[in-house]
PDB file of N, CA and C in Angstrom:
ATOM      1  N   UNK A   1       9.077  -7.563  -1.793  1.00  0.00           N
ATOM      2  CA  UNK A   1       8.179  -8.556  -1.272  1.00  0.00           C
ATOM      3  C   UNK A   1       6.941  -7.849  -0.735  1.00  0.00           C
ATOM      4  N   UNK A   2       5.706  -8.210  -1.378  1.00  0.00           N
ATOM      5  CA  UNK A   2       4.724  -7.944  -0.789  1.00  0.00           C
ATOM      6  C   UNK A   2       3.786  -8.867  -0.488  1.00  0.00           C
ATOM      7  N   UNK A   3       2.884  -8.769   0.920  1.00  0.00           N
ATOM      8  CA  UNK A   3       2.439  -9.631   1.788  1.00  0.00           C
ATOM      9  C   UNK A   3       0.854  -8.952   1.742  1.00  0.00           C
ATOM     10  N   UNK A   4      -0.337 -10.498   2.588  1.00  0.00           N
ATOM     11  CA  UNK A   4      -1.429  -9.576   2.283  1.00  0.00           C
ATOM     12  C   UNK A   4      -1.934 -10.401   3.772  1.00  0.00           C
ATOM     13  N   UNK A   5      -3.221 -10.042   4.175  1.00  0.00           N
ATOM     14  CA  UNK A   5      -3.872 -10.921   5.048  1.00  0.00           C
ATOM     15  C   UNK A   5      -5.045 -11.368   4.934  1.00  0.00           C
ATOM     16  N   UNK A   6      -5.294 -12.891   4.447  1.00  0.00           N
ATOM     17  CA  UNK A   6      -6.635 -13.032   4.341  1.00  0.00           C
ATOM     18  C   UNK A   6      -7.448 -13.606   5.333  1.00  0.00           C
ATOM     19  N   UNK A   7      -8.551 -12.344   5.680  1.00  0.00           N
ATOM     20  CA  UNK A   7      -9.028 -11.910   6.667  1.00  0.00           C
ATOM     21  C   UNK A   7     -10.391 -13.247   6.999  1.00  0.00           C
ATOM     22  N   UNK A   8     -10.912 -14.113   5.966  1.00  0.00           N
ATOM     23  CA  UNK A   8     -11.502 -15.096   5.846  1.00  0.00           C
ATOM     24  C   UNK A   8     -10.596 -15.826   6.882  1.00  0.00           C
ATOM     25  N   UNK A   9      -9.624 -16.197   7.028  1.00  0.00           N
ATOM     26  CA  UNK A   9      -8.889 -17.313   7.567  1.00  0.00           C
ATOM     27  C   UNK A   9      -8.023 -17.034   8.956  1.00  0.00           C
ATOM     28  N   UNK A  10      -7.831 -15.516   8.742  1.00  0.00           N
ATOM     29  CA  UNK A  10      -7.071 -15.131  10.027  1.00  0.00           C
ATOM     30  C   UNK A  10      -7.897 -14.802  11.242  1.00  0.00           C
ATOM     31  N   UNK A  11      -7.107 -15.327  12.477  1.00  0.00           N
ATOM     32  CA  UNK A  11      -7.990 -15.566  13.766  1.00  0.00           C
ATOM     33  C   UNK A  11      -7.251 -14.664  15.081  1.00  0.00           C
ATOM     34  N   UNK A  12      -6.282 -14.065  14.169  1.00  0.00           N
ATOM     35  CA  UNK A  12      -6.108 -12.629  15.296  1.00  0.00           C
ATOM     36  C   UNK A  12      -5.156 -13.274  16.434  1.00  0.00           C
ATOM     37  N   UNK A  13      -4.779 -14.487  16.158  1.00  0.00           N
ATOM     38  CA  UNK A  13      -3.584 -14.761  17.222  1.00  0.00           C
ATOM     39  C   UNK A  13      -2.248 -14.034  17.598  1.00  0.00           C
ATOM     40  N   UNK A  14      -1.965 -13.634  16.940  1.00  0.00           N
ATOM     41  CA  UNK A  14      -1.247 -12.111  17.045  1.00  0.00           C
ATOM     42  C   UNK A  14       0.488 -12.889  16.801  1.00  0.00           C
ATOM     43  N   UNK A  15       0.610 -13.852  16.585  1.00  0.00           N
ATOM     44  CA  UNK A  15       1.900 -14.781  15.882  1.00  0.00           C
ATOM     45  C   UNK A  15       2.909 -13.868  15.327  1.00  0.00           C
ATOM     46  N   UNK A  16       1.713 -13.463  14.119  1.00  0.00           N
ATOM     47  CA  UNK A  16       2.992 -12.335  13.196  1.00  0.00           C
ATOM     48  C   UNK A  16       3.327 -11.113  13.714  1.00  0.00           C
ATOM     49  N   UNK A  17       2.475 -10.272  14.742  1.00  0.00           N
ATOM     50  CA  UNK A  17       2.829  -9.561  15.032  1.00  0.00           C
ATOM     51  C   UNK A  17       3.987  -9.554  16.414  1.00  0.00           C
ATOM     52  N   UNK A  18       4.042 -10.891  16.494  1.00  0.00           N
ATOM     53  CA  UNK A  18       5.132 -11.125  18.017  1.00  0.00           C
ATOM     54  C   UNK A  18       5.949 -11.381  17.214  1.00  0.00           C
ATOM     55  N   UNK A  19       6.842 -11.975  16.308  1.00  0.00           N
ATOM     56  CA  UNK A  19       7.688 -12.118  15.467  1.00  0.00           C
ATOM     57  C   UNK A  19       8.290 -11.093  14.629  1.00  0.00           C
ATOM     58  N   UNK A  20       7.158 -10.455  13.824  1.00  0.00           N
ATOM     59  CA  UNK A  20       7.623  -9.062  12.929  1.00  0.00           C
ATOM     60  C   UNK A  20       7.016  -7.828  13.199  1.00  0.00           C
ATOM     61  N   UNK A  21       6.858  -7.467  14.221  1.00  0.00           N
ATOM     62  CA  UNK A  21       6.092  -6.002  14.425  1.00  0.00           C
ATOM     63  C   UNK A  21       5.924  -4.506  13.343  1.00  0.00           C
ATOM     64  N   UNK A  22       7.299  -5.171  13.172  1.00  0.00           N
ATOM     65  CA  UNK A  22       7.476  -3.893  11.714  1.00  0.00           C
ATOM     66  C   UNK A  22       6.396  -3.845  10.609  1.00  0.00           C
ATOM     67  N   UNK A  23       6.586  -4.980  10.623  1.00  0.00           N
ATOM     68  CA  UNK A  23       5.366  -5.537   9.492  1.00  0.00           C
ATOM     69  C   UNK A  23       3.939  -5.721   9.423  1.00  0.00           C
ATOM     70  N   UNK A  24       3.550  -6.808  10.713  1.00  0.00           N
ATOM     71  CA  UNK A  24       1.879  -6.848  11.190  1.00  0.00           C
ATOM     72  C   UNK A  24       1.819  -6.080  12.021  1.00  0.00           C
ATOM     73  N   UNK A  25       0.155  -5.725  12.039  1.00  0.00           N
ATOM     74  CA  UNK A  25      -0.465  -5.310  13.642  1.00  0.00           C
ATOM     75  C   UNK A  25      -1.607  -6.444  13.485  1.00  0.00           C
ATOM     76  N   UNK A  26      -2.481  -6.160  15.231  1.00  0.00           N
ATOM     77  CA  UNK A  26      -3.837  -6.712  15.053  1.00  0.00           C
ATOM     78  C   UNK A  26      -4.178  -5.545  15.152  1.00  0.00           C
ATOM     79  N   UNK A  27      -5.518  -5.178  14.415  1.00  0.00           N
ATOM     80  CA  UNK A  27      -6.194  -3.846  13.990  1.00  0.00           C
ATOM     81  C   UNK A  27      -7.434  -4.272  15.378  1.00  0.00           C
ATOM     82  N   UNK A  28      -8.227  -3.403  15.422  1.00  0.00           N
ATOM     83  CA  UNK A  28      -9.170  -2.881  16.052  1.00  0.00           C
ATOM     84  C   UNK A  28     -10.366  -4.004  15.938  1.00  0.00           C
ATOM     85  N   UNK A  29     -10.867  -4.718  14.670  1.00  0.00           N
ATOM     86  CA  UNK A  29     -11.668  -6.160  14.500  1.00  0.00           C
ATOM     87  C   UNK A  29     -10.562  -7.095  15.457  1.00  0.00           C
ATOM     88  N   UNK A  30      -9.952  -7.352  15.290  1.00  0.00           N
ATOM     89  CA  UNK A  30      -8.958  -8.320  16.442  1.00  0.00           C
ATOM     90  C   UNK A  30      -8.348  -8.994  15.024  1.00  0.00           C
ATOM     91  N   UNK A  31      -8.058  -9.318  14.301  1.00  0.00           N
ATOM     92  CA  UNK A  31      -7.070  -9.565  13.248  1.00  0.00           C
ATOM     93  C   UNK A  31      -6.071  -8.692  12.820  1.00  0.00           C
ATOM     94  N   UNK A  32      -5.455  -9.655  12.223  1.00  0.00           N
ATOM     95  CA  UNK A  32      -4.439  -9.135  11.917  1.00  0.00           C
ATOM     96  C   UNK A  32      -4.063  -8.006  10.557  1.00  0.00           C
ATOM     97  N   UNK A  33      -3.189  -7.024  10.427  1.00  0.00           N
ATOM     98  CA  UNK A  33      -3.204  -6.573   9.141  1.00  0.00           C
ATOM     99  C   UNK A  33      -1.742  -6.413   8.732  1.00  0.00           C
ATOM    100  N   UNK A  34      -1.484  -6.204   7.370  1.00  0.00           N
ATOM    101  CA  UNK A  34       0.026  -5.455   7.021  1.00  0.00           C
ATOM    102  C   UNK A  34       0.229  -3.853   6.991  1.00  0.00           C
ATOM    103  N   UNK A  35       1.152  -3.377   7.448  1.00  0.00           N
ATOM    104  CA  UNK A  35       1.445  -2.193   7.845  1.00  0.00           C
ATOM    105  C   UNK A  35       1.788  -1.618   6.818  1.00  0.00           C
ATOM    106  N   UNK A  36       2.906  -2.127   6.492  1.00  0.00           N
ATOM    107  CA  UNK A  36       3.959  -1.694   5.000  1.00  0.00           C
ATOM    108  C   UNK A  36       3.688  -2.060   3.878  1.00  0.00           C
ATOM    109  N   UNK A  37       3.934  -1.442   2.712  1.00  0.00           N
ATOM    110  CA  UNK A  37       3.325  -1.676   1.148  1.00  0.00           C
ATOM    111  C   UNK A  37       4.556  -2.605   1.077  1.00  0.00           C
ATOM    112  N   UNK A  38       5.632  -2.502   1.293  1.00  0.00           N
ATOM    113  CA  UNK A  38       7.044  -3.511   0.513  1.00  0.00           C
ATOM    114  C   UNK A  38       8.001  -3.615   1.414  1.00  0.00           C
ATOM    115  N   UNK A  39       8.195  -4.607   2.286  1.00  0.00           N
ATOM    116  CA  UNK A  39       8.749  -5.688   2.836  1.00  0.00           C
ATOM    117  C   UNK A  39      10.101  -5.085   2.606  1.00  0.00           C
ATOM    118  N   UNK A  40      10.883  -4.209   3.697  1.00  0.00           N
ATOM    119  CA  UNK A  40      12.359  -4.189   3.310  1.00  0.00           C
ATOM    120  C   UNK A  40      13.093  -5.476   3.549  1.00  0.00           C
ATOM    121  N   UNK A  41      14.192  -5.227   2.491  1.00  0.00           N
ATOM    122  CA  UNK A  41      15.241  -6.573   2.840  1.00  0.00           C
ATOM    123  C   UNK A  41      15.347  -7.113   4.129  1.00  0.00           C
ATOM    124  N   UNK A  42      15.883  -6.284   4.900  1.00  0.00           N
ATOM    125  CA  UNK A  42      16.579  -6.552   6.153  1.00  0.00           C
ATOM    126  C   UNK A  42      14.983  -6.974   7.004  1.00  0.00           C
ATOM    127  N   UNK A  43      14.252  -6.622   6.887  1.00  0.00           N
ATOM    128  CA  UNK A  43      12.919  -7.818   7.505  1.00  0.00           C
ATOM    129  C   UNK A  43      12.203  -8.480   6.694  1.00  0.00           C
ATOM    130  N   UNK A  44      13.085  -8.731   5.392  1.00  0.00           N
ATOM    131  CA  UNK A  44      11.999 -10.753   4.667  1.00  0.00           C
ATOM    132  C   UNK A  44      12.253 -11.655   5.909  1.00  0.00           C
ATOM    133  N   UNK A  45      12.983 -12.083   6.025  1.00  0.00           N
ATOM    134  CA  UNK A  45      13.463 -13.163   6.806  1.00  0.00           C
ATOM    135  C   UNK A  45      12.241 -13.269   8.156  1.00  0.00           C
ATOM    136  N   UNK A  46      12.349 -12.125   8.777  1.00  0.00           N
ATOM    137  CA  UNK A  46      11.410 -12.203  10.129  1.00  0.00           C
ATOM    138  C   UNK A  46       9.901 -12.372   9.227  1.00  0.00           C
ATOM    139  N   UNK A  47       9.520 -11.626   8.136  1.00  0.00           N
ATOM    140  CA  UNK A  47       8.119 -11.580   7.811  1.00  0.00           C
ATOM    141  C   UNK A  47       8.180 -13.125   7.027  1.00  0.00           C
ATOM    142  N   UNK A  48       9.112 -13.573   6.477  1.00  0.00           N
ATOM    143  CA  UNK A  48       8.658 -15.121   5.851  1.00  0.00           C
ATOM    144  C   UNK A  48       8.989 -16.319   7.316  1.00  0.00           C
ATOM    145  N   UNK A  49       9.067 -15.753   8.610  1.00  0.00           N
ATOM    146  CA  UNK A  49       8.723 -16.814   9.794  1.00  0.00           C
ATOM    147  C   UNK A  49       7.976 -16.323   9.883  1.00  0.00           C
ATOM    148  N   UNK A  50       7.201 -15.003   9.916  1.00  0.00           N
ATOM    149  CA  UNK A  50       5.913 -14.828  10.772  1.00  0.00           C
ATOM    150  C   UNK A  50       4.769 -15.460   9.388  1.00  0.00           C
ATOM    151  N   UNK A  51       4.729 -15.342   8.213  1.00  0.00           N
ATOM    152  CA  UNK A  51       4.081 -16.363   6.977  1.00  0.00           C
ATOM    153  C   UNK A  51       3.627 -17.754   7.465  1.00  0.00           C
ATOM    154  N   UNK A  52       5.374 -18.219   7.777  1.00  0.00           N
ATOM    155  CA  UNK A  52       5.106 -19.916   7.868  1.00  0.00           C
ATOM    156  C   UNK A  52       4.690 -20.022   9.343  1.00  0.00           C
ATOM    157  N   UNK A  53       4.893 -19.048  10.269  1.00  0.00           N
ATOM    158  CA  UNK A  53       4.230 -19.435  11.743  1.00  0.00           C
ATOM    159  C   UNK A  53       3.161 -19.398  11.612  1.00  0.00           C
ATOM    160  N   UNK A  54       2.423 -18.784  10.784  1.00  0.00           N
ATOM    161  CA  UNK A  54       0.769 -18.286  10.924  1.00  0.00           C
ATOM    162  C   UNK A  54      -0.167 -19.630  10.705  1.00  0.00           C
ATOM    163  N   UNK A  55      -0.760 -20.035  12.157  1.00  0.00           N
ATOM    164  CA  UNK A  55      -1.633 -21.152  11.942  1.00  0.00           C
ATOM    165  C   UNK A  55      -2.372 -21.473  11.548  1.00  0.00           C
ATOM    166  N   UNK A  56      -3.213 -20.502  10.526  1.00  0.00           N
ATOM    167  CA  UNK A  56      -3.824 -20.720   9.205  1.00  0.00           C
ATOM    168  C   UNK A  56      -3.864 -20.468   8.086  1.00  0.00           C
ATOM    169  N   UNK A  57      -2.373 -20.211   7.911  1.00  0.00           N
ATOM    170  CA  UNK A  57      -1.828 -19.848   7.088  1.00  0.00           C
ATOM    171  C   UNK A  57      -2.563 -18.506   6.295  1.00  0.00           C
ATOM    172  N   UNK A  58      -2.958 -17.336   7.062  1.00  0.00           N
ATOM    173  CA  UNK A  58      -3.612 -16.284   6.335  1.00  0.00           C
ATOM    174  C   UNK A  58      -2.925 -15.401   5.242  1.00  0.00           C
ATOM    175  N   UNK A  59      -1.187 -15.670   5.912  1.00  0.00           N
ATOM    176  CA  UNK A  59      -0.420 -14.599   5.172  1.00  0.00           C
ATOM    177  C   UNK A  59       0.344 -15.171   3.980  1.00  0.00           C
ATOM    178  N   UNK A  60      -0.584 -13.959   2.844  1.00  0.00           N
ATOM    179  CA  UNK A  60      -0.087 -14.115   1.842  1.00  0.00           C
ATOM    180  C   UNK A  60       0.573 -13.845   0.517  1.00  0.00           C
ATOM    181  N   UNK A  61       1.586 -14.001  -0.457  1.00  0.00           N
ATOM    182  CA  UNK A  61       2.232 -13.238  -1.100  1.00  0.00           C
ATOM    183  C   UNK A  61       1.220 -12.371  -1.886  1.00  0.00           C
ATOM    184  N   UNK A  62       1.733 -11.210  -2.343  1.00  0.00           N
ATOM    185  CA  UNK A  62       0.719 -10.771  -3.480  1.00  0.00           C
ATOM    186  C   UNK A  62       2.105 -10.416  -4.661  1.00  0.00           C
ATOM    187  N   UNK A  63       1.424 -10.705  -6.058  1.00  0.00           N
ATOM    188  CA  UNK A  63       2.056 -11.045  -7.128  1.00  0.00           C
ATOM    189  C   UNK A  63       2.079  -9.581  -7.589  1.00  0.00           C
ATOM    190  N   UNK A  64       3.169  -9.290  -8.323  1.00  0.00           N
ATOM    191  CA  UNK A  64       3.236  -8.060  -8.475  1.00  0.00           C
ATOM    192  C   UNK A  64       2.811  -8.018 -10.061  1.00  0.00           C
TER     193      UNK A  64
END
């Protein structure tokens, strides 16, 4: 699973990163970014709530 952040839409509420830390940070602009190239198993689950928590919906799959 790979995840992306589009930075047009994301507002740096920091959602995903209180949910999946492993996964997001907020970077230094105050948004958010992905850490990891590929989503281990044992954290899809937390990174597809921190997806559907995200209130503008920034986070998104990327197609392999």
């Amino acid at each position: 699973m790979k995840l992306k952040i589009n930075k047009d839409l994301c507002i740096g509420c920091g959602a995903c990163q209180a949910i999946c830390p492993e996964v997001f940070e907020i970077e230094d602009d105050g948004l958010a970014s992905v850490i990891v190239e590929d989503v281990e198993d044992e954290l899809k689950d937390d990174a597809i709530d921190a997806k559907e928590g995200c209130p503008t919906s920034a986070i998104e799959d990327v197609e392999n």
